[in-house]
Protein backbone atom coordinates (compact mmCIF):
# COMPACT_ATOMS: atom_id res chain seq x y z
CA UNK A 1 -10.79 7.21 -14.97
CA UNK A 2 -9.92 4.47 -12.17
CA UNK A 3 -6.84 4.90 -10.07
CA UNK A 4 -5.52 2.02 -8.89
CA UNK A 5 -2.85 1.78 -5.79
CA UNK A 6 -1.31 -1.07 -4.77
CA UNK A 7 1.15 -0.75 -1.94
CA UNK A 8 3.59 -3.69 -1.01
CA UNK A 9 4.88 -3.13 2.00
CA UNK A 10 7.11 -5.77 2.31
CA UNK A 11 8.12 -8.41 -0.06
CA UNK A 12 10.30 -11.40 1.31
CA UNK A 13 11.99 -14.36 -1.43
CA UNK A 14 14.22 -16.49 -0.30
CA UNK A 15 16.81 -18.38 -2.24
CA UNK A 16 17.29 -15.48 -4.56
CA UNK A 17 20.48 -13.64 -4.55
CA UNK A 18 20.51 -9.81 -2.79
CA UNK A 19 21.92 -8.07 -5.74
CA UNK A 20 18.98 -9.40 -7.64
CA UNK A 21 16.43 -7.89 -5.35
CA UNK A 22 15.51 -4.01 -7.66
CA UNK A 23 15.62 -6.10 -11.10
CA UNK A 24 13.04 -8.36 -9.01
CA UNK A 25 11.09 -5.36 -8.21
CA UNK A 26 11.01 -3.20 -10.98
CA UNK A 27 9.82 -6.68 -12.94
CA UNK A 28 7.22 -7.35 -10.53
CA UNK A 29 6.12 -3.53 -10.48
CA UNK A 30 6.02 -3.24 -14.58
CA UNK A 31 4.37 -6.32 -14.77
CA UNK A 32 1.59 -5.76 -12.05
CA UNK A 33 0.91 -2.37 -13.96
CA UNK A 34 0.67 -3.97 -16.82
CA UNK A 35 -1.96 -6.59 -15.82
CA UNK A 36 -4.01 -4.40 -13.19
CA UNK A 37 -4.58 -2.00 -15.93
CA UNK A 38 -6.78 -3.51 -18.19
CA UNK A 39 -10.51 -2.79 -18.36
CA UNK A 40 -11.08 -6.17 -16.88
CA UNK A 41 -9.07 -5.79 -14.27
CA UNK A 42 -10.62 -2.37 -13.33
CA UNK A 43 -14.16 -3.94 -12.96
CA UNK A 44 -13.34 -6.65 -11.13
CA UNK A 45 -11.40 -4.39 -8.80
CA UNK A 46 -14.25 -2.57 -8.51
CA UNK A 47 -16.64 -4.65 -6.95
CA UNK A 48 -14.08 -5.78 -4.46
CA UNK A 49 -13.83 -3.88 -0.79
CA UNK A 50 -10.18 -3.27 -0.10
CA UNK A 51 -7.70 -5.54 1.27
CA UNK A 52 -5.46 -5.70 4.15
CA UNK A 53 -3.92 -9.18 2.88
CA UNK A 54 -3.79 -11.24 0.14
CA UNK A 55 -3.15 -15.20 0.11
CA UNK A 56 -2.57 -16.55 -2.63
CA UNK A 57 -1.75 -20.35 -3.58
CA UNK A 58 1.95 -21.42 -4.21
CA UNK A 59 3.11 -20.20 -7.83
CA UNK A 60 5.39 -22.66 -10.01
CA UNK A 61 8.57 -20.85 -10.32
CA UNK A 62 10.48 -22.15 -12.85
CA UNK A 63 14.03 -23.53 -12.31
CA UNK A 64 16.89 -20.86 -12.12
CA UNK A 65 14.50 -18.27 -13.76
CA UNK A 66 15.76 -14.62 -13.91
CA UNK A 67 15.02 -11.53 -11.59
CA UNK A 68 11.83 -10.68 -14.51
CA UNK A 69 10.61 -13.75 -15.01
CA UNK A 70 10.23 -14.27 -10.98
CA UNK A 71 8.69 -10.49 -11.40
CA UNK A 72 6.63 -11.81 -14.15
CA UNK A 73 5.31 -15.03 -12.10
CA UNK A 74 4.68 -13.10 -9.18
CA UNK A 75 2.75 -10.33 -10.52
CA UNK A 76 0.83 -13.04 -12.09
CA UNK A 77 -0.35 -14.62 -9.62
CA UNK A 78 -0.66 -11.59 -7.47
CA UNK A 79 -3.09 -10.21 -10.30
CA UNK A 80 -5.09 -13.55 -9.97
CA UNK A 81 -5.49 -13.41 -6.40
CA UNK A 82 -6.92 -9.50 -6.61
CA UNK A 83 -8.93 -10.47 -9.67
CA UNK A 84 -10.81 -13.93 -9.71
């Protein structure tokens, strides 16, 4: 079994409203589990040497979308970046 950790250490949106922030989270948490647990995801992590930073390109963020779609977008495109 692979065990995978990802630690964010700090996570800073603006324009979104501060009571907002934990249904953000948990969303981006669930859905970063959800994607970084596949066997694809696993191999590809793998063969990659840990990482102090990741940069990843702007991601579309739809119009007045929710605290779980935002999580949903950003885990994304987080899961991209780790996983080309």
């Amino acid at each position: 079994m692979t065990r995978i950790v990802v630690h964010i250490d700090r996570l800073v949106l603006c324009g979104y409203r501060p009571q907002d922030r934990l249904a953000l989270g948990d969303a981006l948490r669930c859905e970063l589990a959800d994607r970084l647990s596949t066997p694809q995801a696993a191999r590809a992590l793998a063969t990659r040497a840990g990482a102090d930073r990741v940069r990843l390109p702007a991601i579309a963020m739809p119009r007045h979308a929710g605290p779980a779609r935002v999580g949903e977008r950003l885990a994304g495109g987080i899961a991209r970046g780790l996983t080309p």
